[in-house]
Each structure stands twice: as structure tokens, then as C-alpha cells.
Protein backbone atom coordinates (compact mmCIF):
# COMPACT_ATOMS: atom_id res chain seq x y z
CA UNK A 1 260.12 15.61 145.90
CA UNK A 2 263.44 15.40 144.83
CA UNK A 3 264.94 17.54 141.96
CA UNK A 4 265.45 15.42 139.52
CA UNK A 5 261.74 14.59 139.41
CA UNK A 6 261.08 17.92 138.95
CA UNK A 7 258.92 19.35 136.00
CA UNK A 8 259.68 22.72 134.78
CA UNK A 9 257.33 24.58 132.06
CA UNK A 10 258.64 27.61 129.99
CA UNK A 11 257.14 30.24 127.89
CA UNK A 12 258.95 31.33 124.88
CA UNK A 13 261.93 28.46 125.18
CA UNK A 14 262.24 28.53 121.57
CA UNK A 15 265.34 30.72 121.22
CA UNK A 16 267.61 32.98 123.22
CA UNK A 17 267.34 33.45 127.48
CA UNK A 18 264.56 30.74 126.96
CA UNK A 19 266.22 28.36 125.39
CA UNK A 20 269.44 27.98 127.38
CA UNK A 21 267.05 28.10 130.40
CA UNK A 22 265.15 25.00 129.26
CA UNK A 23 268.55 23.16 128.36
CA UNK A 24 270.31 24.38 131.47
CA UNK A 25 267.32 23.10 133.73
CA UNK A 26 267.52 19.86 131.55
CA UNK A 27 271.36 19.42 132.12
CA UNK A 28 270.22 19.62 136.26
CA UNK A 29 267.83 16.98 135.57
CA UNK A 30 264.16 18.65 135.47
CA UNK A 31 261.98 17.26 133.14
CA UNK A 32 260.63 20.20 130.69
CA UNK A 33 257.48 21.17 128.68
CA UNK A 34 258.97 23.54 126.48
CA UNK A 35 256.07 26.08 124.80
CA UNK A 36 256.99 29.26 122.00
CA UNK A 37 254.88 31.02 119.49
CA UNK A 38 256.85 28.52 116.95
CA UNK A 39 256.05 25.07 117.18
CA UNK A 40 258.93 24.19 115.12
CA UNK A 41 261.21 25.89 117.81
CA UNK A 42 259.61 24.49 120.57
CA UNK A 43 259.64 20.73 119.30
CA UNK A 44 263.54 21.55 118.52
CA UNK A 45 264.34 22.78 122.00
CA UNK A 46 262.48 19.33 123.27
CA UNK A 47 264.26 17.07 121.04
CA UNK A 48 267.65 18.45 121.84
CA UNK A 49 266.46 18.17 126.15
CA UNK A 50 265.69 14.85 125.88
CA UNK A 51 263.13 14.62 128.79
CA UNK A 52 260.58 16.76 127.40
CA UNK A 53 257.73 18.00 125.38
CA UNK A 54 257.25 20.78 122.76
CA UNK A 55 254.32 22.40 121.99
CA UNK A 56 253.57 26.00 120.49
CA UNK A 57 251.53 28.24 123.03
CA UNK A 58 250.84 32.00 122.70
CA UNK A 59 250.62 33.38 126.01
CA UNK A 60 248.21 36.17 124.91
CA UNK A 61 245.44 33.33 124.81
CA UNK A 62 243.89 32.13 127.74
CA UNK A 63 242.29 29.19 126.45
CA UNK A 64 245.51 28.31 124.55
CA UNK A 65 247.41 28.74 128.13
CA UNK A 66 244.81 26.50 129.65
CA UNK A 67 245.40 23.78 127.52
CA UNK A 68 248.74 24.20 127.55
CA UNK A 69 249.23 23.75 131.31
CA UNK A 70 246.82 21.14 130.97
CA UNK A 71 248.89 19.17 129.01
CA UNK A 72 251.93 19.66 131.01
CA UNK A 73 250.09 18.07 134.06
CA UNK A 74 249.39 15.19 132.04
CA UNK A 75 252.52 14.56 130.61
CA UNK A 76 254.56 15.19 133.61
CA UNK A 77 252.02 14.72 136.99
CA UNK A 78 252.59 18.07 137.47
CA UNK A 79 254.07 21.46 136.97
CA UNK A 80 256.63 22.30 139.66
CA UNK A 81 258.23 25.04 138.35
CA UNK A 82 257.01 27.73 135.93
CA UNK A 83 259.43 29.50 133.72
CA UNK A 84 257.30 32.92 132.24
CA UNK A 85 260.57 33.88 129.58
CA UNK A 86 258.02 34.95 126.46
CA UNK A 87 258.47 38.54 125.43
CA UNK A 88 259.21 41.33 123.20
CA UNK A 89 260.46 44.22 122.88
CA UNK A 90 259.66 47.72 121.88
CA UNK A 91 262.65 50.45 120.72
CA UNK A 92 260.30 53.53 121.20
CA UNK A 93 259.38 56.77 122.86
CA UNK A 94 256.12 56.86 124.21
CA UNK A 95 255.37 59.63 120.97
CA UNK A 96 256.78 57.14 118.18
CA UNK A 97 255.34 54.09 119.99
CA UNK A 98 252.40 52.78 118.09
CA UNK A 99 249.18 51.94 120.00
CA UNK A 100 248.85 48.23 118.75
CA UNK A 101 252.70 47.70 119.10
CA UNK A 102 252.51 49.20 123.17
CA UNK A 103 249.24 47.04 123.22
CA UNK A 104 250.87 43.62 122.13
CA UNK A 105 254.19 44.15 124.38
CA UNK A 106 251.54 44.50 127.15
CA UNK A 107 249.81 41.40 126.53
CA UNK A 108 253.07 39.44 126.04
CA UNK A 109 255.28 40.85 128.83
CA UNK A 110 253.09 41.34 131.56
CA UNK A 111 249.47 40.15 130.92
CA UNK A 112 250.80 36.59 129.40
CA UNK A 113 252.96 36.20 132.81
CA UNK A 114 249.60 36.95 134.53
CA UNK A 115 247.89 34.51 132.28
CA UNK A 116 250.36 31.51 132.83
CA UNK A 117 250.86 32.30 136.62
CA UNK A 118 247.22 32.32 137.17
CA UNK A 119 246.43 28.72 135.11
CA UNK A 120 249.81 27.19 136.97
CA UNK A 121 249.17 28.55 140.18
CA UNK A 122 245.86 25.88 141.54
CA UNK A 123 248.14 23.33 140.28
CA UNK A 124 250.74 24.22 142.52
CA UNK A 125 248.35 25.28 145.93
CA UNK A 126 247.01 21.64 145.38
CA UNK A 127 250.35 19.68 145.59
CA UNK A 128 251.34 22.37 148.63
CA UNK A 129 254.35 24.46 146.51
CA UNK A 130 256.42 25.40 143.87
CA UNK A 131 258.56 27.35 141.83
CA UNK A 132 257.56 30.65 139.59
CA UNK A 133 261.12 32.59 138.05
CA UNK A 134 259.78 35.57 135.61
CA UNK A 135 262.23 36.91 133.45
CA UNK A 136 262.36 40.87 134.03
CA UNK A 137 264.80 42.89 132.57
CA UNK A 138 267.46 45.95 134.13
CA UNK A 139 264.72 48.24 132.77
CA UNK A 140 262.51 46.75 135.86
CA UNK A 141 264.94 48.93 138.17
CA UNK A 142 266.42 51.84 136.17
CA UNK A 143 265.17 54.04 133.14
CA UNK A 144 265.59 53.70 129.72
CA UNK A 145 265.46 55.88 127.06
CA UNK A 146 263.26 54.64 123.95
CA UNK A 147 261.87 52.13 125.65
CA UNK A 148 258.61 53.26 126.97
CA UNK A 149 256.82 50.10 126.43
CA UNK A 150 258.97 47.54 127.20
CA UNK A 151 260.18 49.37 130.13
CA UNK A 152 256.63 49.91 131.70
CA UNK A 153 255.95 46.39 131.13
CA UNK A 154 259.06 45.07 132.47
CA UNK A 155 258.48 47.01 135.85
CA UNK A 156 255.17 45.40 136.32
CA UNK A 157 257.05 42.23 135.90
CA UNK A 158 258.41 42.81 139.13
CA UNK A 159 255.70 44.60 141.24
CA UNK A 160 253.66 41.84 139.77
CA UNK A 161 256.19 39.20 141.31
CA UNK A 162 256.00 40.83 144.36
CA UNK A 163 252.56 40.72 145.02
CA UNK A 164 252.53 36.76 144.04
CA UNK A 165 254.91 36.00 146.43
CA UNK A 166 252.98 37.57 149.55
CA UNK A 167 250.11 36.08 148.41
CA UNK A 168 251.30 32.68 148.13
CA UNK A 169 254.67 32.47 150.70
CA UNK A 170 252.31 30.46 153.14
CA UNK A 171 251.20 27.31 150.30
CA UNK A 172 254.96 27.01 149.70
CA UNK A 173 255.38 28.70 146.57
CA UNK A 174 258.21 31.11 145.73
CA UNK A 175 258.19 33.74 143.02
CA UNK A 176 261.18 35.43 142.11
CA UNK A 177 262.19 37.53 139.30
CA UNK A 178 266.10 37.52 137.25
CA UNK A 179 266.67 40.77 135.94
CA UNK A 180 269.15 40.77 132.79
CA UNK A 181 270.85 43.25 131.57
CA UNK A 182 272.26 43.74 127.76
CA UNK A 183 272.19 39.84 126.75
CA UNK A 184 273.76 38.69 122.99
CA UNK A 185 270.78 36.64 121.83
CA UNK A 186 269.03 37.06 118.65
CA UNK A 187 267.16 39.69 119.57
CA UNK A 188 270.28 41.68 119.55
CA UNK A 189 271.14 39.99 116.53
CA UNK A 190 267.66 41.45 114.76
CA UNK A 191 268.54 44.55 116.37
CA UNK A 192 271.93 44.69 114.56
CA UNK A 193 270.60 44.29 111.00
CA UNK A 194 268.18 46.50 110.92
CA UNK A 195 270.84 49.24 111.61
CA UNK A 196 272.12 51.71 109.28
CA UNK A 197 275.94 50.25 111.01
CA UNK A 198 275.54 47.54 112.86
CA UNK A 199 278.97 47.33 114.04
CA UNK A 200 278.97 50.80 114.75
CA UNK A 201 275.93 50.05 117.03
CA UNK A 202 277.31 46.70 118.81
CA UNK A 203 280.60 48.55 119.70
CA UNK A 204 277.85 51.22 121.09
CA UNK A 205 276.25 48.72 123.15
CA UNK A 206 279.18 47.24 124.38
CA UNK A 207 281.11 50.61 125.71
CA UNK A 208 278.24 51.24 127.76
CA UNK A 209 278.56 47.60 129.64
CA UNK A 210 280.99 48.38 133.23
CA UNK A 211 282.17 44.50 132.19
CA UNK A 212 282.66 46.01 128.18
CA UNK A 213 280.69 43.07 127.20
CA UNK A 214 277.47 41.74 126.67
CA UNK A 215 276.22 38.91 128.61
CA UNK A 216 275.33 35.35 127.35
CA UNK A 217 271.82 33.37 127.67
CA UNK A 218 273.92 30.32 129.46
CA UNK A 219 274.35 33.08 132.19
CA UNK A 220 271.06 33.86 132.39
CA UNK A 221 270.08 30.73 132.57
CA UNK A 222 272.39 29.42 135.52
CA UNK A 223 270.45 32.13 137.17
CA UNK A 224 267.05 30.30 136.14
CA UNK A 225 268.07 27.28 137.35
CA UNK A 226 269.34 28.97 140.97
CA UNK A 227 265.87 30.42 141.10
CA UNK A 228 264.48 27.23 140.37
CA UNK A 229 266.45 25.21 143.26
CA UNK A 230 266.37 24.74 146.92
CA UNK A 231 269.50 26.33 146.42
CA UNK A 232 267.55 29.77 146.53
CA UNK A 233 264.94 28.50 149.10
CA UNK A 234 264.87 31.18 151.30
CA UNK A 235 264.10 33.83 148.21
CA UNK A 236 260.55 34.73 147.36
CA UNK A 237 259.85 38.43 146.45
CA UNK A 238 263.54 38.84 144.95
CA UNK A 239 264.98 40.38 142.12
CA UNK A 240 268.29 38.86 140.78
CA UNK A 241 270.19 40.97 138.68
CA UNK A 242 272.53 39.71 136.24
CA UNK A 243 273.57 42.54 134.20
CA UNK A 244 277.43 43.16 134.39
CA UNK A 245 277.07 46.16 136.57
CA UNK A 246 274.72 47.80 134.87
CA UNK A 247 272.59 49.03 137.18
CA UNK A 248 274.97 49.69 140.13
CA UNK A 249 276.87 52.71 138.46
């Protein structure tokens, strides 16, 4: 198949590492079913690819997932290339960290990815490969402090990529897993206001980068799209960091 025929479908494109993902892959040519909690956001994303769909889909729903990748067949003959980007975040110690809060990053971060994988995944076996990238985090490879949650869930992200690789390498499909590090997107942006100085805590953020910056979605997503390509065909298993250093000092 060549790549411009290619369909990609993302999880939580509406905004952020998602967003520049979907519009990076469209820029490359894929076709794209864009899904976020926000139908609004998703149908924006869409309209702004061109070649694509947008739908809301919350990946803590199986039956909602189902239908989802359901559609995506229809519309596009096929999902080639799976994009799990949908998650949140949780600024806590494992003390402060409520239960439903540590509950719902679990179902989005880790269990969702599960969820999508496993209703893409016949799809792929059928037509004899494709593509899985899930979006980890530097937290998947070093500690954090007041993080507990996200952390955790972020290094299942990658043992969980790991294991879908071996189990699939031989029907042609490749899972791989970009690991960003501190990334200026609007979760950042949320971050900022609700802090007593948010300038005081961006110039905090930014003196502990090596690069003294924060990284931009567009990066992250040229990774996505490398990932995505034949360009990274002999990758499955892998974890591509893109975090300015972070996690090699």
C-alpha cells in the first residue's frame, strides 16, 4: 500500500501532541479519523486536515471504541495506523492523590490504549500489518516526583508496547512508543494558571530543560509521523525519546 493511501486514527487529536500529530500525518498525506472527548475539537481538527473525519470518542468506553473503529473502517477501508495520544495527567503524591482521580488517569492512559489497541488490532491481523505509535511520556523511563499516577500509568504505556510488539512482529505490525519530555501545549498552559506565579513556575520548568526550553507539539509530532513510516520499519518494541535531554543527564 502506498503511503499516501494510508489511514491513520488518533485518540485525543483535539488539542496539543494530538493535534499537530493528526495535521502533521495529514501534511504527509495519510488520510485521518480524528476522535477526542470534544466533538467540537475533533470536527475542528478534521476540517482544518482536509482528508478526514471527526468524531468524539472516550476511550474509557468499550462500546464507544468499538464503534468508533468501526466507523473508521468504513470511512476509510481500513485503519492502518493507530495513533493512542488521549490522556491526562495527575500532579500528585501517591498520599494527596485521590482514588477516583488515580482511577480515571488509569482508565485513560493505559486501559483506553488497551481498549483501542485491542478493537484496531483484528483489523490490522486481517489485512496482514500495520502501524500502532502510543504516546508515553519521559516519566515511562525516569522518576518523577508528584506524579504517582501519571507516572505509573505512563510506564505501563511502554511495558504494554512491548508486549504488543512480540506478540504481533510476525502479522506485520509494529508498535512503538515516543516518549516526550516537558512539551508547551495547553496542558502546560492549564498548569500555569492555576499557579500562585505562573511565570515564576514556567521559568522553573524551563531551567530544568538541558536545551533551557520546552519542546513544541510539531516536534512531537514529526516523531509520530517517523513512527508511522517505513521510514522506521525496522522499529517495533522501541521507545523514542524526544525530550531535550532530559533523561540522559
Amino acid at each position: 500500500m502506498s503511503q499516501t493511501a494510508r489511514v491513520a486514527f488518533l485518540t485525543g487529536a483535539g488539542s496539543g501532541i494530538g493535534r499537530a500529530s493528526a495535521l502533521e500525518l495529514c501534511r504527509r498525506g495519510y488520510r485521518l479519523v480524528v476522535t477526542d472527548r470534544h466533538a467540537d475539537r475533533a470536527a475542528a481538527v478534521a476540517a482544518e486536515a482536509g482528508d478526514a473525519i471527526g468524531f468524539a470518542m472516550d476511550v474509557r468506553d468499550w462500546d464507544t471504541i468499538r464503534a468508533g473503529i468501526a466507523q473508521g473502517d468504513a470511512w476509510g477501508g481500513g485503519i492502518d495506523v493507530l495513533v493512542n495520544c488521549a490522556g491526562i495527567n495527575s500532579p500528585y503524591t501517591v498520599i494527596d492523590t485521590p482514588i477516583e482521580l488515580w482511577d480515571d488517569v488509569m482508565a485513560v492512559n493505559i486501559r483506553g490504549m488497551f481498549l483501542c489497541s485491542k478493537a484496531v488490532l483484528p483489523g490490522m491481523i486481517a489485512r496482514g500489518g500495520g502501524v500502532i505509535v502510543n504516546i508515553g511520556s519521559a516519566s515511562s523511563l525516569v522518576a518523577m516526583t508528584e506524579r504517582a499516577a501519571y507516572a505509573a500509568s505512563k510506564g505501563a504505556v511502554l511495558s504494554l508496547t512491548r508486549s504488543m510488539a512480540m506478540d504481533h512482529v510476525e502479522q506485520g505490525i509494529r508498535v512503538n512508543c515516543l516518549c516526550p519530555g516537558s512539551i508547551d501545549t495547553p496542558w502546560v498552559d492549564r498548569l500555569l494558571e492555576s499557579a500562585d506565579d505562573p511565570e515564576g513556575l514556567r521559568a522553573e520548568i524551563v531551567a530544568r530543560q538541558p536545551m533551557k526550553r520546552l519542546g513544541t507539539a510539531e516536534e512531537i509530532a514529526r516523531g509520530v509521523a517517523f513512527l508511522a513510516s517505513d521510514d522506521s520499519s525496522f522499529a517495533t518494541g522501541s521507545a523514542l525519546v524526544l525530550d531535550g535531554g532530559w533523561t540522559a543527564r
